[in-house]
PDB file of N, CA and C in Angstrom:
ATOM      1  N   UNK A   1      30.006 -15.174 -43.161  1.00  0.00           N
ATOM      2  CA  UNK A   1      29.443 -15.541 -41.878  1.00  0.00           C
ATOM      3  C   UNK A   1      28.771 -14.317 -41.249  1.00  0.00           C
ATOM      4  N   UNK A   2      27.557 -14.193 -40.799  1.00  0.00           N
ATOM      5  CA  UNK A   2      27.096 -13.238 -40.035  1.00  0.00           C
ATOM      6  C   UNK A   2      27.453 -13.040 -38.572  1.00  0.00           C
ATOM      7  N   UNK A   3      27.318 -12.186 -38.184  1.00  0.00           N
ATOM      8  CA  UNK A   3      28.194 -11.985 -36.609  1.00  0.00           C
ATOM      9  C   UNK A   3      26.774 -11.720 -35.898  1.00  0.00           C
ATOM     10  N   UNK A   4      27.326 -11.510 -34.988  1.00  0.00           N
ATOM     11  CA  UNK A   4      26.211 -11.813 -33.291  1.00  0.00           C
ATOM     12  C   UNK A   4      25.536 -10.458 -33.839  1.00  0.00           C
ATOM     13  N   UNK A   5      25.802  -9.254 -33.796  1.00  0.00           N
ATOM     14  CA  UNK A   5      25.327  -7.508 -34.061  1.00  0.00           C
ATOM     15  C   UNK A   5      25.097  -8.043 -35.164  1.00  0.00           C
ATOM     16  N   UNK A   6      24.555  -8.509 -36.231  1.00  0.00           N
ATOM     17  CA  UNK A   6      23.999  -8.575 -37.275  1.00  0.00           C
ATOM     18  C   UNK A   6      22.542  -9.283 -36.908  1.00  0.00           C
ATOM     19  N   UNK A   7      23.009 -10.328 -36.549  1.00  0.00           N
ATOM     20  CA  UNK A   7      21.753 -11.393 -35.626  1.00  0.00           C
ATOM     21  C   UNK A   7      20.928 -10.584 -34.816  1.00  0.00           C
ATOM     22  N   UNK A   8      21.310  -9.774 -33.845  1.00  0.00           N
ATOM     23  CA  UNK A   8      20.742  -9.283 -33.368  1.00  0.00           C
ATOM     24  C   UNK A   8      19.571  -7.768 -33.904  1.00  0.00           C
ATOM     25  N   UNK A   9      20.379  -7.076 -34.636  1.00  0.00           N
ATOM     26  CA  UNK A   9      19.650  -6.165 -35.615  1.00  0.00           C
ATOM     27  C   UNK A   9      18.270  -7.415 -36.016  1.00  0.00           C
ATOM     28  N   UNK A  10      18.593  -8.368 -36.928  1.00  0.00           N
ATOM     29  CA  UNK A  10      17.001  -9.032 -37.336  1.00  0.00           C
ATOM     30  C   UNK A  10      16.296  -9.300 -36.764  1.00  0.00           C
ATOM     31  N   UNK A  11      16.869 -10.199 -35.803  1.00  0.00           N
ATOM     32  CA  UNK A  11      16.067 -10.093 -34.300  1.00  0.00           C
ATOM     33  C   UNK A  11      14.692  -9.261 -33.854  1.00  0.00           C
ATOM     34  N   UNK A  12      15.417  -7.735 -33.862  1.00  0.00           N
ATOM     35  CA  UNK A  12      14.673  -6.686 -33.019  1.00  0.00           C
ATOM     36  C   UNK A  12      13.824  -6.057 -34.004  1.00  0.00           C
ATOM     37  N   UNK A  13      14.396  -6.252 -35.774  1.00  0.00           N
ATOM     38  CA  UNK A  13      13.622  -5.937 -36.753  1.00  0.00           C
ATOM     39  C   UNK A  13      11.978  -6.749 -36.881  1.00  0.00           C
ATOM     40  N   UNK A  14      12.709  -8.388 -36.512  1.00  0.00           N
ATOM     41  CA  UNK A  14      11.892  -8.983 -37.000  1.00  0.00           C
ATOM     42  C   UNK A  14      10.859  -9.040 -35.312  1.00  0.00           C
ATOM     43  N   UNK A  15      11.298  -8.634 -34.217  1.00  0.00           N
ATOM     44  CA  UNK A  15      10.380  -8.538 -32.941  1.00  0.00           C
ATOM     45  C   UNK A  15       9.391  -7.183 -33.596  1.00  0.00           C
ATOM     46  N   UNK A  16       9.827  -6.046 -34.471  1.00  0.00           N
ATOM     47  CA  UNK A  16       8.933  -5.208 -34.423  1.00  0.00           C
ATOM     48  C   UNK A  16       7.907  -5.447 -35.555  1.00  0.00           C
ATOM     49  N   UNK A  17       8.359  -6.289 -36.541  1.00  0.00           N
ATOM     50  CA  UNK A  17       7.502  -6.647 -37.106  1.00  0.00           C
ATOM     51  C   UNK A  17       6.038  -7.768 -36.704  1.00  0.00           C
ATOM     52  N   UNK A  18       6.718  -8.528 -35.665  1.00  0.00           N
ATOM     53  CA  UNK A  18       5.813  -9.401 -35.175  1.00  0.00           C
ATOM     54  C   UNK A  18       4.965  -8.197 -34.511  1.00  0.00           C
ATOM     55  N   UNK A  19       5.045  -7.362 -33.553  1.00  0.00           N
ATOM     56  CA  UNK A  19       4.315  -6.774 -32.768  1.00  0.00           C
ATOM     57  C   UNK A  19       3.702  -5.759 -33.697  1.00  0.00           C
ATOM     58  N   UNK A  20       3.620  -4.929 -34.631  1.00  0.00           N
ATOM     59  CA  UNK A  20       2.737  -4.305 -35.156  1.00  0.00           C
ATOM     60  C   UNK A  20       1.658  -5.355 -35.987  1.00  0.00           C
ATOM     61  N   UNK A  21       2.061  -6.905 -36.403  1.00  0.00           N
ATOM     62  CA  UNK A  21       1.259  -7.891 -37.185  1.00  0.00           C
ATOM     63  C   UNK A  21       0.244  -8.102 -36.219  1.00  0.00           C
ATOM     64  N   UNK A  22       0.535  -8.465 -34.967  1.00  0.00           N
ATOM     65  CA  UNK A  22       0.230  -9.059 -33.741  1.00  0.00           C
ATOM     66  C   UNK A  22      -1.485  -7.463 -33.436  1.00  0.00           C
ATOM     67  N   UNK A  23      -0.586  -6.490 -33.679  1.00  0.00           N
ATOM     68  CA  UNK A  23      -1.497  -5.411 -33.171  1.00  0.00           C
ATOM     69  C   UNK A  23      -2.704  -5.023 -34.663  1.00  0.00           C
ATOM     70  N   UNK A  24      -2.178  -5.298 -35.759  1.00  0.00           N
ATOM     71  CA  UNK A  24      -3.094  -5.435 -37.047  1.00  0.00           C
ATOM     72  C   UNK A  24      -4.418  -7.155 -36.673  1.00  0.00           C
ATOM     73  N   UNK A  25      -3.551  -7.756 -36.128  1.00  0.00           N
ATOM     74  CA  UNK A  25      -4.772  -9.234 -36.268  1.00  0.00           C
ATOM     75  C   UNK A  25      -5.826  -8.996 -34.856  1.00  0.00           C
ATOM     76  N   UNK A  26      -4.992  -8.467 -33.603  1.00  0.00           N
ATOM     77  CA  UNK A  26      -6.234  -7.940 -32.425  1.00  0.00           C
ATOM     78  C   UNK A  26      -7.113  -7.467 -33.285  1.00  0.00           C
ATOM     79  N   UNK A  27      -7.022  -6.195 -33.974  1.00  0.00           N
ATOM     80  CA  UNK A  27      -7.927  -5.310 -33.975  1.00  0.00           C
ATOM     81  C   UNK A  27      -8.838  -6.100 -34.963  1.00  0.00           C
ATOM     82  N   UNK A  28      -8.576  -6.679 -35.946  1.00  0.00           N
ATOM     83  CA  UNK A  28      -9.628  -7.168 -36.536  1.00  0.00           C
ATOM     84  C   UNK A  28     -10.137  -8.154 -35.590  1.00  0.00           C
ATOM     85  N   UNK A  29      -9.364  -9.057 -34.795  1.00  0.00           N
ATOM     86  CA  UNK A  29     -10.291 -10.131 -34.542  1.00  0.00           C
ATOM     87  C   UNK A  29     -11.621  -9.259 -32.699  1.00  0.00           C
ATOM     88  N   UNK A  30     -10.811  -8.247 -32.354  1.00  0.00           N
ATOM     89  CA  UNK A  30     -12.048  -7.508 -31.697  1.00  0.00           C
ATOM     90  C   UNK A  30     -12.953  -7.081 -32.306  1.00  0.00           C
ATOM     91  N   UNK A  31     -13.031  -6.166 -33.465  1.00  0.00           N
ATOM     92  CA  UNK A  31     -13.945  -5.922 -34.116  1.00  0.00           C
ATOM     93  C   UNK A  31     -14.929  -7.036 -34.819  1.00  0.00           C
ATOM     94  N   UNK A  32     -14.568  -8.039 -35.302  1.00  0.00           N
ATOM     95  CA  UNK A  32     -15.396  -9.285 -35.614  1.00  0.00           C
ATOM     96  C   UNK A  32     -16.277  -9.707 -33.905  1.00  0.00           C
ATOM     97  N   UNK A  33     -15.464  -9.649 -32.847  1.00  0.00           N
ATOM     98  CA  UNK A  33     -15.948 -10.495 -32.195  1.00  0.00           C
ATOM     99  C   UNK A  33     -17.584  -9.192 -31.740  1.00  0.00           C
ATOM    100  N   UNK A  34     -16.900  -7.768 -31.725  1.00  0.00           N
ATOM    101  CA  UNK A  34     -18.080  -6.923 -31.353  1.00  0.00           C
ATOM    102  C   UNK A  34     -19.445  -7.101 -32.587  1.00  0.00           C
ATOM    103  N   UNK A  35     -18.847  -7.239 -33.818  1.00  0.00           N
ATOM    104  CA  UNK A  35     -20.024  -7.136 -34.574  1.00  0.00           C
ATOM    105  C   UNK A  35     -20.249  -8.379 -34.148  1.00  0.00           C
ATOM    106  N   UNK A  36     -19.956  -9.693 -33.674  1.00  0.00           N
ATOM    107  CA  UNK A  36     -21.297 -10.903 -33.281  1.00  0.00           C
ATOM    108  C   UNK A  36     -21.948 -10.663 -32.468  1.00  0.00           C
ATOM    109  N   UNK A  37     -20.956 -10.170 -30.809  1.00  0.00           N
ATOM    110  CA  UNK A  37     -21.757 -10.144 -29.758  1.00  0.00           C
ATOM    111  C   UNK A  37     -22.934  -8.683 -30.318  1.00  0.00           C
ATOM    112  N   UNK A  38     -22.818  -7.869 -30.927  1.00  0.00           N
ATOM    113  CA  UNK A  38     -23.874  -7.251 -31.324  1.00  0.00           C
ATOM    114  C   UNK A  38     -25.342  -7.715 -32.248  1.00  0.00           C
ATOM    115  N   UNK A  39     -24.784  -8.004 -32.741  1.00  0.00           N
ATOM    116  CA  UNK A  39     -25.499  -9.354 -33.980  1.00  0.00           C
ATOM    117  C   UNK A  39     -26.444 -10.385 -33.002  1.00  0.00           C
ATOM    118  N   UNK A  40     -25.669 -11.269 -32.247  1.00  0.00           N
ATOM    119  CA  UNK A  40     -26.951 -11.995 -31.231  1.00  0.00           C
ATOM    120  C   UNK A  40     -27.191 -11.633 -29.952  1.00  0.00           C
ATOM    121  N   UNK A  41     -26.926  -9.978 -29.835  1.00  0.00           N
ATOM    122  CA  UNK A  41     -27.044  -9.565 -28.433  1.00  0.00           C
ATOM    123  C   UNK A  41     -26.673 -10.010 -27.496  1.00  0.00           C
ATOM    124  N   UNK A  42     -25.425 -10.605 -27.003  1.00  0.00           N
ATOM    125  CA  UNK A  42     -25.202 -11.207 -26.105  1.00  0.00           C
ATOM    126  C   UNK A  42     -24.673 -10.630 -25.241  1.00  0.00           C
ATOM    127  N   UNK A  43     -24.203 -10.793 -23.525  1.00  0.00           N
ATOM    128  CA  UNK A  43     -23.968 -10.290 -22.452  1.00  0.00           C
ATOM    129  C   UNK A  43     -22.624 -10.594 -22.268  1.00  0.00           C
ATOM    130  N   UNK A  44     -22.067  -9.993 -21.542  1.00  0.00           N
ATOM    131  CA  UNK A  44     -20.992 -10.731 -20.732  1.00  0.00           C
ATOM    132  C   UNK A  44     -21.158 -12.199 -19.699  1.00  0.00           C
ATOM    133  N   UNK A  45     -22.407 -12.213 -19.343  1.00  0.00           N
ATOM    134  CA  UNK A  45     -22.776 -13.153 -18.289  1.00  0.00           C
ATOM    135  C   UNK A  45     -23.196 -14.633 -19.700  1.00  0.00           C
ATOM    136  N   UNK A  46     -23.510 -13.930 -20.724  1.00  0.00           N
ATOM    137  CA  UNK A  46     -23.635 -14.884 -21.844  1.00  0.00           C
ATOM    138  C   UNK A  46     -22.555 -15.532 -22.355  1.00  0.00           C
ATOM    139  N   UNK A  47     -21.314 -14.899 -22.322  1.00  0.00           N
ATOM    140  CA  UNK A  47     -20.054 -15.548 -22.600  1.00  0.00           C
ATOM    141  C   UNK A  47     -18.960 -16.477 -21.278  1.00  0.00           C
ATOM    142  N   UNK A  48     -20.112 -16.004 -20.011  1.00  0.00           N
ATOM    143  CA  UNK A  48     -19.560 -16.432 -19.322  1.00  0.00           C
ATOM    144  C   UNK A  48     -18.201 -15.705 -18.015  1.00  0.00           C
ATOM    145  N   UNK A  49     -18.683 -14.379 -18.475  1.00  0.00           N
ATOM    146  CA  UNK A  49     -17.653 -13.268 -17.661  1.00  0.00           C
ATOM    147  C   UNK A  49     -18.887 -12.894 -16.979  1.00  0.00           C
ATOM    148  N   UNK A  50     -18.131 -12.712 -15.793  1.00  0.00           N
ATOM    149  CA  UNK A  50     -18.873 -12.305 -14.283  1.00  0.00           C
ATOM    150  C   UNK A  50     -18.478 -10.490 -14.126  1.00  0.00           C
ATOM    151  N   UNK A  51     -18.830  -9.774 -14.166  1.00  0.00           N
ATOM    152  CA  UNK A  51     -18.803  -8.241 -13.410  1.00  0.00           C
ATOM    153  C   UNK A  51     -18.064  -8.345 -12.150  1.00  0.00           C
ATOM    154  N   UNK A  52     -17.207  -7.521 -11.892  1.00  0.00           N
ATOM    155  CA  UNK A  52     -16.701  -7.367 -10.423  1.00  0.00           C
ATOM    156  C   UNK A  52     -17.027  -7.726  -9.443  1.00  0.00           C
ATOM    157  N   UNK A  53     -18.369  -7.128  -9.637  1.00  0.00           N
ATOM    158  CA  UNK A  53     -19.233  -7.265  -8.224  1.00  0.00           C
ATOM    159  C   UNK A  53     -19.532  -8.168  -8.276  1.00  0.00           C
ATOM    160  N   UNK A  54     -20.691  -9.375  -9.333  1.00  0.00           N
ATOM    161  CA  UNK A  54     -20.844 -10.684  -8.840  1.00  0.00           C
ATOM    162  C   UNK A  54     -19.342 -11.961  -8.717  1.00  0.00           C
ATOM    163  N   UNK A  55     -18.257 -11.318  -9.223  1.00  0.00           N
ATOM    164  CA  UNK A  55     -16.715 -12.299  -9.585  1.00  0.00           C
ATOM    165  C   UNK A  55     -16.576 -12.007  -7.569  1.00  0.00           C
ATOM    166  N   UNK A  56     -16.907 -11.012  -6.918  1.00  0.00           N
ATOM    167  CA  UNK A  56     -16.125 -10.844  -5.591  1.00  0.00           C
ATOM    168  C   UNK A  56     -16.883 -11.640  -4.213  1.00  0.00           C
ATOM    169  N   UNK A  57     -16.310 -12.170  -3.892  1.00  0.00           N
ATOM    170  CA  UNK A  57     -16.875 -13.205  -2.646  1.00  0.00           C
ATOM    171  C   UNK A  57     -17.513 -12.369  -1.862  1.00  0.00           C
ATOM    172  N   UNK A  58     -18.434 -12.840  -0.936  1.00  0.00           N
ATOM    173  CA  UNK A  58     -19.270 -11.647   0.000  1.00  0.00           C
ATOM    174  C   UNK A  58     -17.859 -11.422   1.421  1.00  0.00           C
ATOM    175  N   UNK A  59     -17.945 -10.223   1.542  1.00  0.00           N
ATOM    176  CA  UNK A  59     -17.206 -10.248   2.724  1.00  0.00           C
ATOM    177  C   UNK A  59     -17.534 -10.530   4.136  1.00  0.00           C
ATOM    178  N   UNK A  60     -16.555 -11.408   5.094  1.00  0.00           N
ATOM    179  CA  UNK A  60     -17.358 -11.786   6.051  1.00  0.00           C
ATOM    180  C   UNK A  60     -16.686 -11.085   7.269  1.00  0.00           C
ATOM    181  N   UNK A  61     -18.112 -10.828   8.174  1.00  0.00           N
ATOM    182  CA  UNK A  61     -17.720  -9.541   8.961  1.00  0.00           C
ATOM    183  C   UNK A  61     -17.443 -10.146  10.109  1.00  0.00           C
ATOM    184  N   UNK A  62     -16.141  -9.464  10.203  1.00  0.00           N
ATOM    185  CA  UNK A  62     -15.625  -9.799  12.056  1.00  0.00           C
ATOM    186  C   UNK A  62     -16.559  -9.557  13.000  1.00  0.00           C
ATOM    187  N   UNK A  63     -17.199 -10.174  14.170  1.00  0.00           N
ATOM    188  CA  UNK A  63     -17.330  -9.707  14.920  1.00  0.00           C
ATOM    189  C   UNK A  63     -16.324  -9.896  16.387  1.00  0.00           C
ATOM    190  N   UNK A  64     -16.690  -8.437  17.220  1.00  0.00           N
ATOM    191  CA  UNK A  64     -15.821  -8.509  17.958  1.00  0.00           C
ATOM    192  C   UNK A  64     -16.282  -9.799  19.207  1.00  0.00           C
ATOM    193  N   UNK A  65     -14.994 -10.160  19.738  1.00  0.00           N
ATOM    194  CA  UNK A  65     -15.639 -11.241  20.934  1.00  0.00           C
ATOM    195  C   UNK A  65     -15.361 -10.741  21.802  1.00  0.00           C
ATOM    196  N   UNK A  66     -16.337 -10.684  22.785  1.00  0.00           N
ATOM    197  CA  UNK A  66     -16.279 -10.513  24.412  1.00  0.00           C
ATOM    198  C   UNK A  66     -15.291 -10.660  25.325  1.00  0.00           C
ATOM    199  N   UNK A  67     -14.753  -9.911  26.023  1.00  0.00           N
ATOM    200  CA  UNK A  67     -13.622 -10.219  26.373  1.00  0.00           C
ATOM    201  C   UNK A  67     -13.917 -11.312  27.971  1.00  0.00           C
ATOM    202  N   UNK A  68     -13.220 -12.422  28.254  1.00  0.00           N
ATOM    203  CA  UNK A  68     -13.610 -13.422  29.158  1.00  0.00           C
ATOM    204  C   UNK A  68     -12.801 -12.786  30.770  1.00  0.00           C
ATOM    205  N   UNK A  69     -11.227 -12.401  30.502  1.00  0.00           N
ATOM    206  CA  UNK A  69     -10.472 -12.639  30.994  1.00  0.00           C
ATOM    207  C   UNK A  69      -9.896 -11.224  31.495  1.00  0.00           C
ATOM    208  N   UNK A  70      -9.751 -10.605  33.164  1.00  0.00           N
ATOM    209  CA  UNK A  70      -9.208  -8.946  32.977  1.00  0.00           C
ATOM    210  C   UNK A  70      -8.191  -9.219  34.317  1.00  0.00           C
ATOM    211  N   UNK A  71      -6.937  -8.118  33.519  1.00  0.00           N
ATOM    212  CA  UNK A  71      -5.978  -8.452  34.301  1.00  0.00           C
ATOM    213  C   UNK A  71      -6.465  -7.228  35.515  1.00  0.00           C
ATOM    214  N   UNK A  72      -6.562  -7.347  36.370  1.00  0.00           N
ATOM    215  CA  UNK A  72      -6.770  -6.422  37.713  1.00  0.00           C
ATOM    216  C   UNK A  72      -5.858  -5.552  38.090  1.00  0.00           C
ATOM    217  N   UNK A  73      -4.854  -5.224  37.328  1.00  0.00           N
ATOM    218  CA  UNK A  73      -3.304  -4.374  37.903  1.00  0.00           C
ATOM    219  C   UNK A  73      -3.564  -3.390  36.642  1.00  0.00           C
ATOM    220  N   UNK A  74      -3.766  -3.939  35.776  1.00  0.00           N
ATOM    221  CA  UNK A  74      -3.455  -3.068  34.227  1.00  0.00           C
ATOM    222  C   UNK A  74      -5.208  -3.249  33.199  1.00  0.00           C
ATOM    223  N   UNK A  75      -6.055  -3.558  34.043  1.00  0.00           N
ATOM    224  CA  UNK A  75      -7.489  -3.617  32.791  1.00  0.00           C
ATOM    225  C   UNK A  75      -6.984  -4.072  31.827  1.00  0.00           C
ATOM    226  N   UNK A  76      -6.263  -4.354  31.829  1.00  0.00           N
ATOM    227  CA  UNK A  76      -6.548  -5.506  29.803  1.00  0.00           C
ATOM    228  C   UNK A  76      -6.996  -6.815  30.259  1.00  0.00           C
ATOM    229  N   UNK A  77      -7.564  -6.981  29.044  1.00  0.00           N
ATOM    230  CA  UNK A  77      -8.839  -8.019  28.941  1.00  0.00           C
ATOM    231  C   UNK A  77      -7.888  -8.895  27.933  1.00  0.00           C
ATOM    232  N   UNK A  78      -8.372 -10.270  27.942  1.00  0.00           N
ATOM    233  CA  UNK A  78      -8.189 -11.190  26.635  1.00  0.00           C
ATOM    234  C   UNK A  78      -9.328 -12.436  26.392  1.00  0.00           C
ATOM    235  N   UNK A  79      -9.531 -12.953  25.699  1.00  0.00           N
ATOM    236  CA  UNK A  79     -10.825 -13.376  25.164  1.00  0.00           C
ATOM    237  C   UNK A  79     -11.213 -14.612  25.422  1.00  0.00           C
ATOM    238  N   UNK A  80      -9.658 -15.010  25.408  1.00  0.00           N
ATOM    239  CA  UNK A  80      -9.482 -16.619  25.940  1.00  0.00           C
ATOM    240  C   UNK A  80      -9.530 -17.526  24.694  1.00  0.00           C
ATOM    241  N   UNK A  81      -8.657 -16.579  24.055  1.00  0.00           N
ATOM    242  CA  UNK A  81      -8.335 -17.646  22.634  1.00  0.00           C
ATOM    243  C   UNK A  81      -7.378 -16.839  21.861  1.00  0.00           C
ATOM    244  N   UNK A  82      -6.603 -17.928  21.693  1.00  0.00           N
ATOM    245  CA  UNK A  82      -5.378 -18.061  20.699  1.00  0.00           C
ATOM    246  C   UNK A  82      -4.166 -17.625  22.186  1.00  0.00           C
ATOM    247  N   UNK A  83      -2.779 -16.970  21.824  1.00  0.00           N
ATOM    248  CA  UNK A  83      -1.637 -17.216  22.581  1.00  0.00           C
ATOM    249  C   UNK A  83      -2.284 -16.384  24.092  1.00  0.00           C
ATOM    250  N   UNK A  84      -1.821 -17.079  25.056  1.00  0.00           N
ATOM    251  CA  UNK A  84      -2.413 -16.335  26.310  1.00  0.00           C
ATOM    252  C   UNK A  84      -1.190 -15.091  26.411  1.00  0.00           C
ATOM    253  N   UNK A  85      -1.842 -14.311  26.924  1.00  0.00           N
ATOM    254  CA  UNK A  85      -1.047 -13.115  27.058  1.00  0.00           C
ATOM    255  C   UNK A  85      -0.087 -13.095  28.074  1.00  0.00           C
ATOM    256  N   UNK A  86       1.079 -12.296  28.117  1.00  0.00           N
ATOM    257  CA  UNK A  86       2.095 -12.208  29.242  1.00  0.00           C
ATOM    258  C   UNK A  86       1.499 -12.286  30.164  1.00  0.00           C
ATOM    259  N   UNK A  87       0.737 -11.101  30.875  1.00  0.00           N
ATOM    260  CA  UNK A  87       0.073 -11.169  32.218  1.00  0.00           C
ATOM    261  C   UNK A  87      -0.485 -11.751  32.835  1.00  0.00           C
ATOM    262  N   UNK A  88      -1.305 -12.913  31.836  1.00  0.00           N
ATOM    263  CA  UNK A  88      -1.828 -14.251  32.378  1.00  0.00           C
ATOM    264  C   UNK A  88      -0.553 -15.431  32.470  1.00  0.00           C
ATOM    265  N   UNK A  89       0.326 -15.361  31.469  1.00  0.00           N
ATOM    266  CA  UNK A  89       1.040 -16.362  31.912  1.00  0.00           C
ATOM    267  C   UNK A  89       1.893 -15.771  33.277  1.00  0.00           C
ATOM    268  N   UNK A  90       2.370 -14.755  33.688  1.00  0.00           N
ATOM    269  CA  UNK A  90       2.871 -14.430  34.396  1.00  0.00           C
ATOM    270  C   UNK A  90       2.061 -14.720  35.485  1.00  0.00           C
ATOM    271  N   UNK A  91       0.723 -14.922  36.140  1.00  0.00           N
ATOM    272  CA  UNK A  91       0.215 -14.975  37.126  1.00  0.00           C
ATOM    273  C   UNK A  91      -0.373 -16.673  37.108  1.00  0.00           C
ATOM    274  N   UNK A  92      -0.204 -17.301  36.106  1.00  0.00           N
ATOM    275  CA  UNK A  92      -0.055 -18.319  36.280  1.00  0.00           C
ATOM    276  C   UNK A  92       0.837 -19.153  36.235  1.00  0.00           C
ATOM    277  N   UNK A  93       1.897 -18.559  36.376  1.00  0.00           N
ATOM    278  CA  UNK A  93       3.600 -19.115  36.895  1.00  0.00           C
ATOM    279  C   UNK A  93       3.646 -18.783  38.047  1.00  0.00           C
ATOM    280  N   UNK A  94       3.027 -17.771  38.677  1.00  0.00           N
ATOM    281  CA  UNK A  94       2.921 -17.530  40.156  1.00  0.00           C
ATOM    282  C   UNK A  94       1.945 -18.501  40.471  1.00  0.00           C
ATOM    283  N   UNK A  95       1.500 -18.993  40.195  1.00  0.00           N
ATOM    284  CA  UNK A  95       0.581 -20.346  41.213  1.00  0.00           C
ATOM    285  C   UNK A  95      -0.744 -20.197  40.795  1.00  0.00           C
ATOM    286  N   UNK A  96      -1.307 -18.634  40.358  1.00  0.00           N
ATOM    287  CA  UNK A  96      -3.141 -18.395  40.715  1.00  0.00           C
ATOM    288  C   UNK A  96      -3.641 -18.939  39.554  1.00  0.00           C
ATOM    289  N   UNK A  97      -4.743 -19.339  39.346  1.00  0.00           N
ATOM    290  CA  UNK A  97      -5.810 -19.974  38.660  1.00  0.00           C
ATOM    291  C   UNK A  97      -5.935 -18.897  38.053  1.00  0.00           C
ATOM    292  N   UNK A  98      -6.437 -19.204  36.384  1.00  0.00           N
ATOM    293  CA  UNK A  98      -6.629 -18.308  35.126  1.00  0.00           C
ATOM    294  C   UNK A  98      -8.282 -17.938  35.626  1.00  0.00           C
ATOM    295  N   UNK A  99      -8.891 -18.579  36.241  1.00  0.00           N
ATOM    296  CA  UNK A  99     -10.790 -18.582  36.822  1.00  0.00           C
ATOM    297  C   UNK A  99     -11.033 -17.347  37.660  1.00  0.00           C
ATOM    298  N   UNK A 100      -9.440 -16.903  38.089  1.00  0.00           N
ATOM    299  CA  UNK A 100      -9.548 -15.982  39.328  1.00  0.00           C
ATOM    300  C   UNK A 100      -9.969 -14.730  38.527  1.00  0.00           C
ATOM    301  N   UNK A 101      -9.481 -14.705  37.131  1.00  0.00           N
ATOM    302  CA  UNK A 101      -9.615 -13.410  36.537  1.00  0.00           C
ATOM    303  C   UNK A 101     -10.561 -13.349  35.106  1.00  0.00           C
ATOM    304  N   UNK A 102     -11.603 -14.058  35.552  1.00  0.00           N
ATOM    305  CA  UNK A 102     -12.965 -14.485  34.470  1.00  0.00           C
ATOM    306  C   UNK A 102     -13.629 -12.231  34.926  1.00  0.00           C
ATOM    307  N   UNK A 103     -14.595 -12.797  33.823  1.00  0.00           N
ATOM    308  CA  UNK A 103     -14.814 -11.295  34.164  1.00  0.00           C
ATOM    309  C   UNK A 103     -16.229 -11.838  34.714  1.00  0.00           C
TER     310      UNK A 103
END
């Protein structure tokens, strides 16, 4: 009967054998594939691979927005979009209209 440490020895024998076979069949099958793409001159854009630069989406540029809204005690501004800020909610829990502090 073979034991587990025996199993395992073939195992790691037979993992290193796969990986040097594995590294003998790349190299031929790169070298075949360079002598075609040399052979009918072909591109990368010919096989269908994009370059970095055309694979990368255009980037889209923030611009900044105007600020709508200024608190009169402390100058900060807010834009009037997305969470309203403390200082506005705070002065509109006191009663005053958000219009009072348009810029």
């Amino acid at each position: 009967m073979t034991t587990y440490a025996e199993l395992q020895e073939k195992i790691a024998a037979l993992q290193s054998q796969a990986e040097e076979l594995r590294k003998r069949e790349l190299a031929e099958i790169i070298a075949d594939v360079k002598q075609k793409v040399a052979a009918y001159g072909l591109s990368a854009a010919d096989l269908g691979f994009q370059s970095s630069r055309e694979s990368a989406a255009p980037q889209k540029t923030k611009t900044a927005l105007k600020a709508k809204y200024r608190d009169p005690a402390t100058g900060e501004t807010w834009v009037g979009r997305g969470a309203t800020p403390k200082w506005m909610r705070a002065y509109i829990e006191a009663g005053r209209n958000k219009d009072e502090f348009l810029i």
